[in-house]
N, C-alpha and C. Protein backbone atom coordinates (compact mmCIF):
# COMPACT_ATOMS: atom_id res chain seq x y z
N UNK A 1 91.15 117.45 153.80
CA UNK A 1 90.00 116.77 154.33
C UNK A 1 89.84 115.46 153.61
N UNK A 2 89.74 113.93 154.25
CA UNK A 2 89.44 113.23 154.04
C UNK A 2 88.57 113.07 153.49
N UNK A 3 87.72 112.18 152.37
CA UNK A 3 86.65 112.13 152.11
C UNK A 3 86.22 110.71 151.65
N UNK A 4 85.86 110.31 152.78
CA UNK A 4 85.51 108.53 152.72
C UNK A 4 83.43 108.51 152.81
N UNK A 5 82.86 107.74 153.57
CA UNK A 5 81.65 107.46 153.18
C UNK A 5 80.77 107.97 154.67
N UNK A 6 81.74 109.07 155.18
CA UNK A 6 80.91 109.36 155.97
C UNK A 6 80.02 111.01 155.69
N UNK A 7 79.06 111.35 156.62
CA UNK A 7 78.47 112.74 155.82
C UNK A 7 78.84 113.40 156.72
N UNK A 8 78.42 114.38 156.22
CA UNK A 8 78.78 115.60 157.03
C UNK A 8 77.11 117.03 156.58
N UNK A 9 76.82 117.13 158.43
CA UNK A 9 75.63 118.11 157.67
C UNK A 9 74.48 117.46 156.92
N UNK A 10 74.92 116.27 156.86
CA UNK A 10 73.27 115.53 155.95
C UNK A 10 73.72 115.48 154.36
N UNK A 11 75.15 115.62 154.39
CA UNK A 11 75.52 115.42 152.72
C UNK A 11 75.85 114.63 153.00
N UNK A 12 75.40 113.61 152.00
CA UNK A 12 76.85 112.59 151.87
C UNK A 12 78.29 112.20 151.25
N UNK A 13 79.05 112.50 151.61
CA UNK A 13 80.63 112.19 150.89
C UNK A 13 80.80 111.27 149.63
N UNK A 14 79.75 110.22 149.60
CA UNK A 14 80.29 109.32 149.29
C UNK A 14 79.48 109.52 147.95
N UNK A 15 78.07 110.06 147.95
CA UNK A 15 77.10 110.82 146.51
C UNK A 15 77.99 111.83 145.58
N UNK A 16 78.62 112.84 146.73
CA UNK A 16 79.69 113.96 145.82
C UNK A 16 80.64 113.25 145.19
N UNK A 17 81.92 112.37 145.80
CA UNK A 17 82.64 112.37 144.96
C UNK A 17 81.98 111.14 143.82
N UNK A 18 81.08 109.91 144.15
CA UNK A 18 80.72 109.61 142.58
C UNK A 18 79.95 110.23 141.99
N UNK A 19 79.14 110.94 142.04
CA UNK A 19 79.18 112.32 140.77
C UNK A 19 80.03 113.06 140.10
N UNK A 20 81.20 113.60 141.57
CA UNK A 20 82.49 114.04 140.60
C UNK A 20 83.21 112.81 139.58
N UNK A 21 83.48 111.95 140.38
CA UNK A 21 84.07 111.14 139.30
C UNK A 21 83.42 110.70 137.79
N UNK A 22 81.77 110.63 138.07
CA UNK A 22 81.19 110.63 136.68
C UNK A 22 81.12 111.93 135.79
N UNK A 23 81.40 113.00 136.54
CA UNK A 23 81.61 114.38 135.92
C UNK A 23 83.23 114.45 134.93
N UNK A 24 84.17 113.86 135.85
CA UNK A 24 85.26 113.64 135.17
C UNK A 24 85.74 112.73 134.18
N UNK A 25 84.74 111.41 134.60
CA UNK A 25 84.91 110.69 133.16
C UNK A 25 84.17 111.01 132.02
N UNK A 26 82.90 111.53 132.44
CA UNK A 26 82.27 112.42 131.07
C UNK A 26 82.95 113.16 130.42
N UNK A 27 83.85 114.30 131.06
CA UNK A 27 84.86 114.91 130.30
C UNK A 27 85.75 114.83 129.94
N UNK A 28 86.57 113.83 130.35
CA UNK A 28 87.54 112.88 130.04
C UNK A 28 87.30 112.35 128.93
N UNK A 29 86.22 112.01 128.43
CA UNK A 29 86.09 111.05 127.45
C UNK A 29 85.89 112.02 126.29
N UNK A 30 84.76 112.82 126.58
CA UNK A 30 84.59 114.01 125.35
C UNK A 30 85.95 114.66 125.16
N UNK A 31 86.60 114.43 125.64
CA UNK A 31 88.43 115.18 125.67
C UNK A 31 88.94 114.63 124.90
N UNK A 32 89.08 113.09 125.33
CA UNK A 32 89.57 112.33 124.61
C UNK A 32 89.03 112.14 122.79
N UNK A 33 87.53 111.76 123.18
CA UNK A 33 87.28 111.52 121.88
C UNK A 33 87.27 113.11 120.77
N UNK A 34 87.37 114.05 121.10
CA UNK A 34 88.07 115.57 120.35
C UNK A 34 89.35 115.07 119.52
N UNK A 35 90.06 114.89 120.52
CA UNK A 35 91.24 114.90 120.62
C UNK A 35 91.71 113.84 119.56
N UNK A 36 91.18 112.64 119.74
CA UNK A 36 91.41 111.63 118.28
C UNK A 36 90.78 112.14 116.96
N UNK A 37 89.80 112.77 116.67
CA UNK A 37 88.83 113.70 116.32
C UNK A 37 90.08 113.97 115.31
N UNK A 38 90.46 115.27 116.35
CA UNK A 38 91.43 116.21 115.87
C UNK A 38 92.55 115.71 114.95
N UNK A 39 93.42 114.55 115.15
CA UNK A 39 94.67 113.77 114.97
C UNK A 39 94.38 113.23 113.40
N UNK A 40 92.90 112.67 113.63
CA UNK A 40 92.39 112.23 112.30
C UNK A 40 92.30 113.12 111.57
N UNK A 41 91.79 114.50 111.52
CA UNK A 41 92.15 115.57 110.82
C UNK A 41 93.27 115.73 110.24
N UNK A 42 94.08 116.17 111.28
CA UNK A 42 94.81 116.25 111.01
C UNK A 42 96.21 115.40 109.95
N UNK A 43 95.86 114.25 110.09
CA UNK A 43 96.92 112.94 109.54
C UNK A 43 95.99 113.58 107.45
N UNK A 44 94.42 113.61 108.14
CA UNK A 44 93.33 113.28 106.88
C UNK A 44 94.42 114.88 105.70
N UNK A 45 94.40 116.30 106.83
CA UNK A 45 94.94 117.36 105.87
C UNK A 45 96.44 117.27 105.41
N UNK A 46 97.38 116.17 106.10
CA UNK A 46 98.45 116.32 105.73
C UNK A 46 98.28 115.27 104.62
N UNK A 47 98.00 114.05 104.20
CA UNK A 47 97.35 113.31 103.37
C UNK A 47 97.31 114.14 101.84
N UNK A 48 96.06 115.19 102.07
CA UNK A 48 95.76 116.03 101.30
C UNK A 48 96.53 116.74 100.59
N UNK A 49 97.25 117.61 101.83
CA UNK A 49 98.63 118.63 101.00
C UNK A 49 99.13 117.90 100.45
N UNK A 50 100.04 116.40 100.84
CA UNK A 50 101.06 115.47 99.99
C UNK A 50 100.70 115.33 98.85
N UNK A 51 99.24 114.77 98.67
CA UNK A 51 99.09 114.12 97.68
C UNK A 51 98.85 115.61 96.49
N UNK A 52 98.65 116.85 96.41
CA UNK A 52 98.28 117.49 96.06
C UNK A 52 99.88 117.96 95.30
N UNK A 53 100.85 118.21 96.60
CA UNK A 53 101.95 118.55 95.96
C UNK A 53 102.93 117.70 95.31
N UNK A 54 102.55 116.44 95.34
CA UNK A 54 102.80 115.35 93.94
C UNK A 54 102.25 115.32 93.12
N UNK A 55 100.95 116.03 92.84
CA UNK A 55 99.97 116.31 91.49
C UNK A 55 100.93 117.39 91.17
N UNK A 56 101.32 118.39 91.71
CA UNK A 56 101.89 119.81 91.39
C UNK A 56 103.07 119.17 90.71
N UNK A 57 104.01 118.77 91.44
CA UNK A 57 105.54 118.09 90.91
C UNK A 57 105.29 117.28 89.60
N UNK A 58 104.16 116.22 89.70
CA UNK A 58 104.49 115.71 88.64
C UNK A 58 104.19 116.40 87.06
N UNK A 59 102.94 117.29 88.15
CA UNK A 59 102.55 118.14 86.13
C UNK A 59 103.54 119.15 85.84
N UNK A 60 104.20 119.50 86.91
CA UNK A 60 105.68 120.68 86.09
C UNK A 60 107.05 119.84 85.32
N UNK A 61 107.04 118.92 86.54
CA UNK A 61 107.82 117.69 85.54
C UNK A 61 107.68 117.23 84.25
N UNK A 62 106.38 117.23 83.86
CA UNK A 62 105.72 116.83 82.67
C UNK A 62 105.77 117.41 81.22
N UNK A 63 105.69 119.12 82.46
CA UNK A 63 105.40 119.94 81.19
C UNK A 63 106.57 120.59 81.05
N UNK A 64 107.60 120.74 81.87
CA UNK A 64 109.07 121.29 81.78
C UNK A 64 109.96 120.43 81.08
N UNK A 65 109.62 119.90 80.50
CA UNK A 65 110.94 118.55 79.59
C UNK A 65 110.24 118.75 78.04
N UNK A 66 111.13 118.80 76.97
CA UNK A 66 110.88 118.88 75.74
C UNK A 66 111.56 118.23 75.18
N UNK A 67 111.44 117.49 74.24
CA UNK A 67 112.14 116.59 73.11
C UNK A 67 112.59 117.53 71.90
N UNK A 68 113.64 117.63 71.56
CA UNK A 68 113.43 118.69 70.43
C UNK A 68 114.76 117.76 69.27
N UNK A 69 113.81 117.68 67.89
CA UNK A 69 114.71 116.40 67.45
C UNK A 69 115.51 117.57 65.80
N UNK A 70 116.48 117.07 65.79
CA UNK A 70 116.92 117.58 64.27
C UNK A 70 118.01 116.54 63.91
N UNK A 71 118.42 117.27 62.90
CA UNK A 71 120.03 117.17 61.97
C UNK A 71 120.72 117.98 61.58
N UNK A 72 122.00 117.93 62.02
CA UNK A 72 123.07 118.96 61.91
C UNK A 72 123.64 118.91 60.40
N UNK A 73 123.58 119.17 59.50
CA UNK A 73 124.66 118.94 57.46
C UNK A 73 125.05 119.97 57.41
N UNK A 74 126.50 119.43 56.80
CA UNK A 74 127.45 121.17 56.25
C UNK A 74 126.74 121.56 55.07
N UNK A 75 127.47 122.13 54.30
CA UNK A 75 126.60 123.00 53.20
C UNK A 75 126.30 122.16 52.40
N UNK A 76 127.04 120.79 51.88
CA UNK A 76 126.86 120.05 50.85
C UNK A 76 125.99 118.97 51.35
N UNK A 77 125.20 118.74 52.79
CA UNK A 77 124.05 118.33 52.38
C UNK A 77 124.77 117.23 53.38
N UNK A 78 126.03 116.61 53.96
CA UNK A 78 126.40 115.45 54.59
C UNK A 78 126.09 115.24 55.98
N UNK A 79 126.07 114.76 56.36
CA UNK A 79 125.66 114.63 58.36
C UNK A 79 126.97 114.98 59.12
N UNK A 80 126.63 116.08 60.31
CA UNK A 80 127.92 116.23 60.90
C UNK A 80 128.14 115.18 62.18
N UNK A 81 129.14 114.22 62.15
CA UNK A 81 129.15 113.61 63.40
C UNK A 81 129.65 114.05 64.86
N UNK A 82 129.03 114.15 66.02
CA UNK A 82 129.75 114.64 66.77
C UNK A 82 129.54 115.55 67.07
N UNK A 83 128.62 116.55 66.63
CA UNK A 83 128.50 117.88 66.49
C UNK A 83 127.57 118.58 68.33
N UNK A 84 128.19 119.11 69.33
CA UNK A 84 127.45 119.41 70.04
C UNK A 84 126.52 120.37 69.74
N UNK A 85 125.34 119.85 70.88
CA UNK A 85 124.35 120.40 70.51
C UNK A 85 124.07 121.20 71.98
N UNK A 86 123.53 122.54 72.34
CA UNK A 86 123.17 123.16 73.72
C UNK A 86 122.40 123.47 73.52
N UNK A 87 121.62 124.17 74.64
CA UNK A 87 120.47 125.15 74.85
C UNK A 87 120.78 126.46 74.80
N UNK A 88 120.14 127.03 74.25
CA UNK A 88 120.56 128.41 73.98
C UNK A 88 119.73 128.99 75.73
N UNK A 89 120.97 129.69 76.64
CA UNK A 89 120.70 130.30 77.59
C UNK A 89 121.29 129.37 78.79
N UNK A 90 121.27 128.06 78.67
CA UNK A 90 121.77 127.22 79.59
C UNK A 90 122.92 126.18 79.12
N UNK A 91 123.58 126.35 79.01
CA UNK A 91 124.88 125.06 78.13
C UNK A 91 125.11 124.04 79.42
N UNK A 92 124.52 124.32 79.79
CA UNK A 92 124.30 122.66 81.06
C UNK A 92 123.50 121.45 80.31
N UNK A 93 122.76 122.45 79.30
CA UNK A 93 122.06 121.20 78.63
C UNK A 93 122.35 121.17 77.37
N UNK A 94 122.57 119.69 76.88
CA UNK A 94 123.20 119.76 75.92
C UNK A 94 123.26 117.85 75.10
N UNK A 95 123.54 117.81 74.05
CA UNK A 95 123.54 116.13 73.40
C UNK A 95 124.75 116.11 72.24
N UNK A 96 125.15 115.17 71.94
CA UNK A 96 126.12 115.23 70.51
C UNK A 96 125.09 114.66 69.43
N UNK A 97 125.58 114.99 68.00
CA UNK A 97 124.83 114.16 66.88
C UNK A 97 125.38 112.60 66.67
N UNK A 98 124.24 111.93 66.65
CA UNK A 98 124.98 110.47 65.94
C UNK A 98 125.40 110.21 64.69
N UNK A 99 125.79 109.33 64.14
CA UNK A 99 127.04 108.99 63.27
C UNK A 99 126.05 109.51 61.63
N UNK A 100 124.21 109.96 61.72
CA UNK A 100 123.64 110.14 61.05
C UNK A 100 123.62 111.36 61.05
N UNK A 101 124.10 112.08 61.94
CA UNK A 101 123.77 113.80 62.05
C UNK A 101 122.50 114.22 62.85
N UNK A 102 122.14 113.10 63.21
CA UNK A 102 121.04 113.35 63.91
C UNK A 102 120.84 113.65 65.59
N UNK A 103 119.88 114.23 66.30
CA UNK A 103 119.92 114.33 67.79
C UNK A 103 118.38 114.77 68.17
């Protein structure tokens, strides 16, 4: 059925559909504006997690690294040069002494 500006019955065609159409841009718009709503949320919680799990990374980073300083001497007290040094449990990690015995 056509529906141009004539009535029908004493309605008029032309009252219904601009009401419908203001019915649809009303909801259209509340749709729309949700919907950006939502996006902004959304961008706002991923924001959040990131920045949260670079607080996490950097404080294990921080606190997982140790400096641990000495000197290696044979019995009579001299500096050993060269002397590797590891981690006890991981020999992935590891330094030599310098020419002082030191590391």
């Amino acid at each position: 059925m056509w529906i141009g500006s004539s009535s029908y019955q004493g309605v008029s065609n032309t009252g219904i559909l601009k009401s419908f159409i203001l019915d649809l841009y009303s909801v259209s718009k509340d749709v729309l504006i949700n919907f950006f709503l939502n996006i902004k949320t959304i961008f706002n919680m991923k924001q959040i997690l990131f920045s949260v799990f670079i607080l996490l990374g950097s404080i294990s980073i921080t606190f997982g690294q140790r400096t641990i300083k000495g000197q290696v001497t044979d019995s009579a007290g001299d500096a050993i040069i060269g002397a590797n040094i590891l981690v006890k449990g991981d020999p992935s990690i590891g330094t030599i002494t310098d020419l002082e015995g030191n590391f």
